[in-house]
C-alpha atoms as a PDB file:
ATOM      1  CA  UNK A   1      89.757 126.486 269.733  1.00  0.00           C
ATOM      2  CA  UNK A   2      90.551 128.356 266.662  1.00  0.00           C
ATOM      3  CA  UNK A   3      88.121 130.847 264.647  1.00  0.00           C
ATOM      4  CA  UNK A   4      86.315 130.499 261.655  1.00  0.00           C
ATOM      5  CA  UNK A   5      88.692 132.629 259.907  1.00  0.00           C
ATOM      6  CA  UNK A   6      91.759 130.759 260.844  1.00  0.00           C
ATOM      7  CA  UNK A   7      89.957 127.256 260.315  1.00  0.00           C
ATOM      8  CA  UNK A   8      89.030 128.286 257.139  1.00  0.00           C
ATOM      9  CA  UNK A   9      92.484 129.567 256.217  1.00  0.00           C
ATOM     10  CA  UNK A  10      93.639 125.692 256.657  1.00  0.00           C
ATOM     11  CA  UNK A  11      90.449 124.031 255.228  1.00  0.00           C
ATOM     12  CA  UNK A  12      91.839 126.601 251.789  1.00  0.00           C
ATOM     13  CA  UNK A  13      95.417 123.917 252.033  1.00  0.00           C
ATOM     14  CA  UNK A  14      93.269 121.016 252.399  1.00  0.00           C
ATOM     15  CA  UNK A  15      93.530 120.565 255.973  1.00  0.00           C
ATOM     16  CA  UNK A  16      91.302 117.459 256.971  1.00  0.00           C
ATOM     17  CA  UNK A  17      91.649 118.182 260.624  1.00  0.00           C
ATOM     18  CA  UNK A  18      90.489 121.773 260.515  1.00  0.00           C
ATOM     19  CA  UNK A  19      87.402 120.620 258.234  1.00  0.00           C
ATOM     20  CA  UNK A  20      86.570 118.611 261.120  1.00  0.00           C
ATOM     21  CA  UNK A  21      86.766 121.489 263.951  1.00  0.00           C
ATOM     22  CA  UNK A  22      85.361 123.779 262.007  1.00  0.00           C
ATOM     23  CA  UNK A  23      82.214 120.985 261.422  1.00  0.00           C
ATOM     24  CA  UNK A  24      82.008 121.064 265.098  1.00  0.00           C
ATOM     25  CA  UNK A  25      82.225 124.817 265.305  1.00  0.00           C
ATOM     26  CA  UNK A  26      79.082 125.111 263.504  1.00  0.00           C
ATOM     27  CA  UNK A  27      77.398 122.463 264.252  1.00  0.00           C
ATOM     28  CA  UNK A  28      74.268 123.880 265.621  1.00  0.00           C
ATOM     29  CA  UNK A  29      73.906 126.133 262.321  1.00  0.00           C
ATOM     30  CA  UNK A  30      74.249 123.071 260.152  1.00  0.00           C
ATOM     31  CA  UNK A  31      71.647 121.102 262.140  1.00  0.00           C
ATOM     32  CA  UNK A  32      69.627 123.805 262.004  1.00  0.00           C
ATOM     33  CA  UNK A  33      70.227 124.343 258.209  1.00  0.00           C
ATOM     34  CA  UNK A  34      69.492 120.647 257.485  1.00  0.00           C
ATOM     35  CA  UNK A  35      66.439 120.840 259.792  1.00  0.00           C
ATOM     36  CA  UNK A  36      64.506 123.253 258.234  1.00  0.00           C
ATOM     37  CA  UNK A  37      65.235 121.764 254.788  1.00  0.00           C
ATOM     38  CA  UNK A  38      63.841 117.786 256.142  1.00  0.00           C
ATOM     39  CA  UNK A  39      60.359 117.417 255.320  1.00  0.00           C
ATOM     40  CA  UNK A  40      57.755 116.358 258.490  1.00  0.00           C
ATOM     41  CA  UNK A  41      57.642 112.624 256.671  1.00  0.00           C
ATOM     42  CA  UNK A  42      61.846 112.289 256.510  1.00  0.00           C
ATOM     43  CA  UNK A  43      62.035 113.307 260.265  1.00  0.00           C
ATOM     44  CA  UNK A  44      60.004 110.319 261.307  1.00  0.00           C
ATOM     45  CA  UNK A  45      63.008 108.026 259.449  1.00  0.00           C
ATOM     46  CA  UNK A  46      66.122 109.479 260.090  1.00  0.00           C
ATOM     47  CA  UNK A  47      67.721 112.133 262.715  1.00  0.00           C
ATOM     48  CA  UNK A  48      69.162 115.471 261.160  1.00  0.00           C
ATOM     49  CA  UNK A  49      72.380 114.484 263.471  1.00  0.00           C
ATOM     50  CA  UNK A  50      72.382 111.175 261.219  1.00  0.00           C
ATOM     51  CA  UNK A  51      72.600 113.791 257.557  1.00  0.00           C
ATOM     52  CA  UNK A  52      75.227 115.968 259.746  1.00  0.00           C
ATOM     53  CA  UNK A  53      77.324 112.451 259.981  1.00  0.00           C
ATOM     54  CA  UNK A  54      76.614 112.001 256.531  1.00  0.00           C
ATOM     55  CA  UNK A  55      78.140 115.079 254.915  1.00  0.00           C
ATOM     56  CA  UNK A  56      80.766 115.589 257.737  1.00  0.00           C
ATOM     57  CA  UNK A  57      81.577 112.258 256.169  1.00  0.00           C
ATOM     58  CA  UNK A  58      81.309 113.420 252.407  1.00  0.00           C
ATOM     59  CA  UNK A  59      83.162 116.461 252.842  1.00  0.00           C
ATOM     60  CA  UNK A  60      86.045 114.908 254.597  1.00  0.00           C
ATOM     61  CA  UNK A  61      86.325 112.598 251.319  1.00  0.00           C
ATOM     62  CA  UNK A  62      86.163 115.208 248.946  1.00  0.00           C
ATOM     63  CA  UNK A  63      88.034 118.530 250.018  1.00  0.00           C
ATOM     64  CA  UNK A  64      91.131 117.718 248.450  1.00  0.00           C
ATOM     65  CA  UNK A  65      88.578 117.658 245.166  1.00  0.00           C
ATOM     66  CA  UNK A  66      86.886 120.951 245.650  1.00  0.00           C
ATOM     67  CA  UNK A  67      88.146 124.492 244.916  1.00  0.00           C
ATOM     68  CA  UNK A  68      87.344 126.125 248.240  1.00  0.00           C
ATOM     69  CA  UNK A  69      89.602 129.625 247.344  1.00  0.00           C
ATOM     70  CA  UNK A  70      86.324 132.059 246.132  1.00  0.00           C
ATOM     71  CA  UNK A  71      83.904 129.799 248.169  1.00  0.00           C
ATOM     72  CA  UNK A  72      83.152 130.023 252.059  1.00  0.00           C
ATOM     73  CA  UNK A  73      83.132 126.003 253.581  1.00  0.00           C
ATOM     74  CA  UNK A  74      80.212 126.675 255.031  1.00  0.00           C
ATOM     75  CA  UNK A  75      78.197 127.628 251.610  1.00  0.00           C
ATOM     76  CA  UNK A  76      79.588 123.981 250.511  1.00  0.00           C
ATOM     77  CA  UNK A  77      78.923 121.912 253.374  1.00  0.00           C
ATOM     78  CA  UNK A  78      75.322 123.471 252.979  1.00  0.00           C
ATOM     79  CA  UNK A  79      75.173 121.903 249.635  1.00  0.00           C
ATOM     80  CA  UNK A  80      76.597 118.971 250.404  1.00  0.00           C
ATOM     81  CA  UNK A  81      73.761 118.285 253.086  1.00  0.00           C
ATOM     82  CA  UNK A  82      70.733 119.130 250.654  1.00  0.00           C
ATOM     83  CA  UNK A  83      72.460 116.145 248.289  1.00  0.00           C
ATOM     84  CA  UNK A  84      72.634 113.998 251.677  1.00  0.00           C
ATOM     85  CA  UNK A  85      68.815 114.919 252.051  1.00  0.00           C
ATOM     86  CA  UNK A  86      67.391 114.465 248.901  1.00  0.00           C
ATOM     87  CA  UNK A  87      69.425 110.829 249.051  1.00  0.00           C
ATOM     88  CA  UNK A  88      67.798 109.600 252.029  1.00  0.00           C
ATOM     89  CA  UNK A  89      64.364 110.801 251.229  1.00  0.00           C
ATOM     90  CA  UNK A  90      65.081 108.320 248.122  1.00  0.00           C
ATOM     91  CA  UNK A  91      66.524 106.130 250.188  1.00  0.00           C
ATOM     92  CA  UNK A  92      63.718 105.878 253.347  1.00  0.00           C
ATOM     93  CA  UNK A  93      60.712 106.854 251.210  1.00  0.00           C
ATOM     94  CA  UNK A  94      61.619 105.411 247.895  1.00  0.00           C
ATOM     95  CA  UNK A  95      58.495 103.501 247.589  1.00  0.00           C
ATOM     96  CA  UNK A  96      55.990 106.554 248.600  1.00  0.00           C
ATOM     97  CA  UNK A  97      58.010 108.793 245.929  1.00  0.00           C
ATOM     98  CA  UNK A  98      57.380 106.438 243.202  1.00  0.00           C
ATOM     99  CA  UNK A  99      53.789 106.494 243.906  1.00  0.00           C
ATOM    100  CA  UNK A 100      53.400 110.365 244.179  1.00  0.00           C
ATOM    101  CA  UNK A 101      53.398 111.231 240.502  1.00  0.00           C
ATOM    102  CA  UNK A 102      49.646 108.857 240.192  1.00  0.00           C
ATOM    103  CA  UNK A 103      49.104 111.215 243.541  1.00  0.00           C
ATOM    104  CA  UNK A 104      49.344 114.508 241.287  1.00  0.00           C
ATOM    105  CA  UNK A 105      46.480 115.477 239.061  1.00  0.00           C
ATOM    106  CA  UNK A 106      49.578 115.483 236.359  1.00  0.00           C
ATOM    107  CA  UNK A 107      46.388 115.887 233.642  1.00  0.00           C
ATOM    108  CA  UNK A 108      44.922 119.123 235.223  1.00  0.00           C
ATOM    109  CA  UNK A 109      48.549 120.833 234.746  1.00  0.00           C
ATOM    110  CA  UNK A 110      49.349 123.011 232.165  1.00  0.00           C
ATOM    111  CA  UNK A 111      48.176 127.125 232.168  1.00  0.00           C
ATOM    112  CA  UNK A 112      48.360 129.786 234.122  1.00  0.00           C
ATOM    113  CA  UNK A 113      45.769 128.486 236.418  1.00  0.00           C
ATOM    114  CA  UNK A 114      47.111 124.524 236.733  1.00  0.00           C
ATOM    115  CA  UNK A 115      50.134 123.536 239.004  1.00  0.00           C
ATOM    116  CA  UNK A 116      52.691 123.886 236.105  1.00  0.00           C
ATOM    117  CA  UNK A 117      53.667 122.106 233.064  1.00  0.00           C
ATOM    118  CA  UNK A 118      53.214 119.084 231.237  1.00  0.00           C
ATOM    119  CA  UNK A 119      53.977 115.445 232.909  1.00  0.00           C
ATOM    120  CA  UNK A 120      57.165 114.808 231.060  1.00  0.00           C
ATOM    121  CA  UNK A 121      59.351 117.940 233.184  1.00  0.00           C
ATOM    122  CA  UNK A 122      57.948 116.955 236.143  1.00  0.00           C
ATOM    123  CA  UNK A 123      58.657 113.382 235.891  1.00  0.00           C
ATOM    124  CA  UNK A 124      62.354 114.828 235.166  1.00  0.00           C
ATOM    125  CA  UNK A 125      62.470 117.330 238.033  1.00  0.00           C
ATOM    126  CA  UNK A 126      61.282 114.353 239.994  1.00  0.00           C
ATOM    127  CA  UNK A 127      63.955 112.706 238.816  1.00  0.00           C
ATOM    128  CA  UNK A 128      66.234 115.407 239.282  1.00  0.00           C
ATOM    129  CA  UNK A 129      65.199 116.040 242.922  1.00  0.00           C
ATOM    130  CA  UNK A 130      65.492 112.568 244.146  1.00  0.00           C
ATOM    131  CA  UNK A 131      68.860 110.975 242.408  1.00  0.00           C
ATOM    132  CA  UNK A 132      70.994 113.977 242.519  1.00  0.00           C
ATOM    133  CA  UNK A 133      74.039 111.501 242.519  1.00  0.00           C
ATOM    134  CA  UNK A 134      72.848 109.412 239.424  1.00  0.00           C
ATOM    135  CA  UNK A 135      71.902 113.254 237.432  1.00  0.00           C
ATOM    136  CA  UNK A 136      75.680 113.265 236.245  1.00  0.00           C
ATOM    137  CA  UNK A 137      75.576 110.068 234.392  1.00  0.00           C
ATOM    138  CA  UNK A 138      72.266 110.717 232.701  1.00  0.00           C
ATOM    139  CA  UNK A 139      71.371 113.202 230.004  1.00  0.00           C
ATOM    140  CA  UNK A 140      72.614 117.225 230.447  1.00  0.00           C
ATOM    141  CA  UNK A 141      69.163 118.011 231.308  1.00  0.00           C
ATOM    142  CA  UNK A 142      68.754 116.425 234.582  1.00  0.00           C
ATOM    143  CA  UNK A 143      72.214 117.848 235.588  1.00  0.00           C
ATOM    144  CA  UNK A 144      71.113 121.394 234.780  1.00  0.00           C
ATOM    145  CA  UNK A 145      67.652 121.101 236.558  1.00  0.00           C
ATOM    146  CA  UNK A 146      69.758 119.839 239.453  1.00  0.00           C
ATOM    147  CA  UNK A 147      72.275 122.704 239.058  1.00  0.00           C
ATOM    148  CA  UNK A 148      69.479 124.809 238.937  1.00  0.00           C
ATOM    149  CA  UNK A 149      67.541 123.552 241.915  1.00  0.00           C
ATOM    150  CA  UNK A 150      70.375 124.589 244.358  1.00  0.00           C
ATOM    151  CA  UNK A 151      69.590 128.317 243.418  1.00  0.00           C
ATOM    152  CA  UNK A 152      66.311 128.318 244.236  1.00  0.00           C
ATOM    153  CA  UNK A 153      64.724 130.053 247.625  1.00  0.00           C
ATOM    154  CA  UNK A 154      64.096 127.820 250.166  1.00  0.00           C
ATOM    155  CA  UNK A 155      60.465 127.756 250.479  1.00  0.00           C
ATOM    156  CA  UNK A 156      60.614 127.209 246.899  1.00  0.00           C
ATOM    157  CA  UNK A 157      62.565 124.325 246.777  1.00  0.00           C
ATOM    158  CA  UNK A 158      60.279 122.892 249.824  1.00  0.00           C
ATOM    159  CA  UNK A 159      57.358 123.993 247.720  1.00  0.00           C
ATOM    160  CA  UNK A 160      58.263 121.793 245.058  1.00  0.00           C
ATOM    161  CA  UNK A 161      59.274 118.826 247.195  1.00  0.00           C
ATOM    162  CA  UNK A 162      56.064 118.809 248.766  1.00  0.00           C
ATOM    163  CA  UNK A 163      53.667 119.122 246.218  1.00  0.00           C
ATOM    164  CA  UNK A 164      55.832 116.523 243.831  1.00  0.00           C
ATOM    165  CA  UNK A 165      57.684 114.656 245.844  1.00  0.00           C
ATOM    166  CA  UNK A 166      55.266 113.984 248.605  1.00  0.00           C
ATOM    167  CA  UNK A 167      52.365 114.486 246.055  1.00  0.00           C
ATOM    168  CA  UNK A 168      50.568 116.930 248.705  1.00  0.00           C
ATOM    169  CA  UNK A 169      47.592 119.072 247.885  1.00  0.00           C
ATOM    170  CA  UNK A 170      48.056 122.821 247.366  1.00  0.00           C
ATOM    171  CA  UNK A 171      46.079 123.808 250.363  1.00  0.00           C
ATOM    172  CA  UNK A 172      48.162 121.204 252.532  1.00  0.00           C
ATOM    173  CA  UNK A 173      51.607 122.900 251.471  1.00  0.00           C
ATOM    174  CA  UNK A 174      50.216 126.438 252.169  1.00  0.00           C
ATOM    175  CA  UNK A 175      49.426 125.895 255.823  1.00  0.00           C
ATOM    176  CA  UNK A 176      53.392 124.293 255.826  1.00  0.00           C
ATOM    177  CA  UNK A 177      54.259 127.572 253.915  1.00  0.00           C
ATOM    178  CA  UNK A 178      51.813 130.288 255.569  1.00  0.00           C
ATOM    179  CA  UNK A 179      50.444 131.504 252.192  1.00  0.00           C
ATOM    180  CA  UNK A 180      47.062 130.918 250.867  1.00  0.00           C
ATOM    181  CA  UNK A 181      46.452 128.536 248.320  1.00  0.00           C
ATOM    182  CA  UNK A 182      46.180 130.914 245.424  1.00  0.00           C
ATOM    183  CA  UNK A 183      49.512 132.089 246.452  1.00  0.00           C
ATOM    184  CA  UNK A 184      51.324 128.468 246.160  1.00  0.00           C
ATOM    185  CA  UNK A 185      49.430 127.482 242.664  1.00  0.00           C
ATOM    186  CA  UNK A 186      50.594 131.007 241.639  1.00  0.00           C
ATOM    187  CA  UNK A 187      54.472 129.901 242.640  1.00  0.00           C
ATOM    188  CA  UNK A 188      54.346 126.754 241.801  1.00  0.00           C
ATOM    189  CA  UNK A 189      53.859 127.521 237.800  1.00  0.00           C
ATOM    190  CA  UNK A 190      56.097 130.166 237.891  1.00  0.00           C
ATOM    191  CA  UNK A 191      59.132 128.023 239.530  1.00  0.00           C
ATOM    192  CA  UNK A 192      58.338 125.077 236.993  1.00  0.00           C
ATOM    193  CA  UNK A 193      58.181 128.249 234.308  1.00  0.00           C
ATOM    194  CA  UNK A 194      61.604 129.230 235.624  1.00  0.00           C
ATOM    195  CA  UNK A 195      63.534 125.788 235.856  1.00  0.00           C
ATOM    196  CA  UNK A 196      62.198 125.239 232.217  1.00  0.00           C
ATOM    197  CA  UNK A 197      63.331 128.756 230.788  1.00  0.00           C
ATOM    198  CA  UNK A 198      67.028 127.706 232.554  1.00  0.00           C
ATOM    199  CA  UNK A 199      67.181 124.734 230.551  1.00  0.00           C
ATOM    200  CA  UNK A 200      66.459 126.165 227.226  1.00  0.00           C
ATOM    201  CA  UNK A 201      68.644 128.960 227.822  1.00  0.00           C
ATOM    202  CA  UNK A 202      71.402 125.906 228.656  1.00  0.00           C
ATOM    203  CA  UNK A 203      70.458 124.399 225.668  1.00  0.00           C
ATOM    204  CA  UNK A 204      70.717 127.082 223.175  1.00  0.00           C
ATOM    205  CA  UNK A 205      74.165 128.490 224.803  1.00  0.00           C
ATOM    206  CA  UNK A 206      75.487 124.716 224.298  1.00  0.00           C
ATOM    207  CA  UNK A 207      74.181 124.711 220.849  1.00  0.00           C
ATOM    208  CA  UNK A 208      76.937 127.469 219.696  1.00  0.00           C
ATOM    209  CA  UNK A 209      79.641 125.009 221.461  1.00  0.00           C
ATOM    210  CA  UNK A 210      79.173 121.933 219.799  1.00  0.00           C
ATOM    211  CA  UNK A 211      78.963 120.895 215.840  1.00  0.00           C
ATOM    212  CA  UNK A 212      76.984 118.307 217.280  1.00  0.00           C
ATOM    213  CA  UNK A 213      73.121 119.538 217.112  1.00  0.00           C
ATOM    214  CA  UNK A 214      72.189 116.863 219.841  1.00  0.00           C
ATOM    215  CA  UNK A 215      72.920 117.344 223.485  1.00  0.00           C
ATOM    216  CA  UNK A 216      74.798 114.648 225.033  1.00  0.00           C
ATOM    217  CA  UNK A 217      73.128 111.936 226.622  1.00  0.00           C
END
């Protein structure tokens, strides 16, 4: 079996066959990647073998569409499998998600003290987190929370999944996290703080690019 170097070399010219082996190669890493980024509620619908298919699948179909040159195929294939994830927790729990946001005491945010912001960003990092696929046809700002989403930590973007995706109390998601529940209220503002400091920052950069004062929608 080749290496990882040489499989890579190919996967650089678009080779569909070395994708595949090098899939295989790293299988166990992926599953483990995609494991520890499925929350406790997705498990119980779908296998992380089943994502694995699922962006083995998607990556196949797009390599001749991505520049992999400056980027390691592994790195990618990571992304591509958080995009798988977020689609089938739509997908499985679509019905549980919709319900979450009359789960979160939306009226108690806001402050240092509260869970984050106002309702509106949350319904849009919701959004964001749940229909990555549909944030390119909608406004710029739901395609640069989603951009910005990727970057995050880990345990921040599982932070934020549980407590507004699954609508989960604080004290719930630091016993998932090991932190105290101070801790988690403490991140939780200061992620939403980031994401919404990104987006302005987006939005003012833009502003100097186009005569048009509006942001595409």
């Amino acid at each position: 079996m080749a290496t990882s170097e040489e499989l890579t070399t190919r996967i650089r010219q678009d080779d569909e066959s070395a994708l595949a082996e090098y899939i295989e190669l790293h299988r166990p890493q992926l599953l483990a990647f995609i494991d520890r980024n499925m929350s406790e509620a997705l498990r119980r619908k779908v296998e992380p073998g089943d994502i694995l298919s699922e962006t083995a699948v998607s990556a196949l179909a797009g390599l001749k569409d991505i520049d992999l040159s400056e980027r390691e195929p592994f790195s990618w294939l990571c992304q591509l499998a958080e995009r798988r994830i977020i689609d089938a927790f739509r997908h499985y729990i679509g019905a549980q998600k919709r319900s979450a946001k009359k789960e979160v005491p939306l009226q108690n945010r806001g402050g240092t003290g509260g869970d984050g912001e106002g309702g509106g960003f949350v319904d849009l990092l919701v959004a964001s987190m749940t229909s990555p696929s549909a944030a390119f046809s909608r406004g710029q700002k739901e395609y640069k929370l989603q951009m910005a989403l990727t970057q995050l930590p880990e345990a921040h973007r599982e932070a934020i999944r549980l407590r507004y995706i699954e609508g989960r109390p604080t004290k719930e998601i630091a016993e998932v996290l090991g932190k105290n529940d101070g801790a988690v209220r403490v991140m939780l503002t200061r992620i939403l703080d980031r994401l919404q400091k990104i987006l302005r920052d987006e939005a003012v950069f833009e502003s100097y690019l186009s005569p048009d004062p509006d942001p595409p929608e």
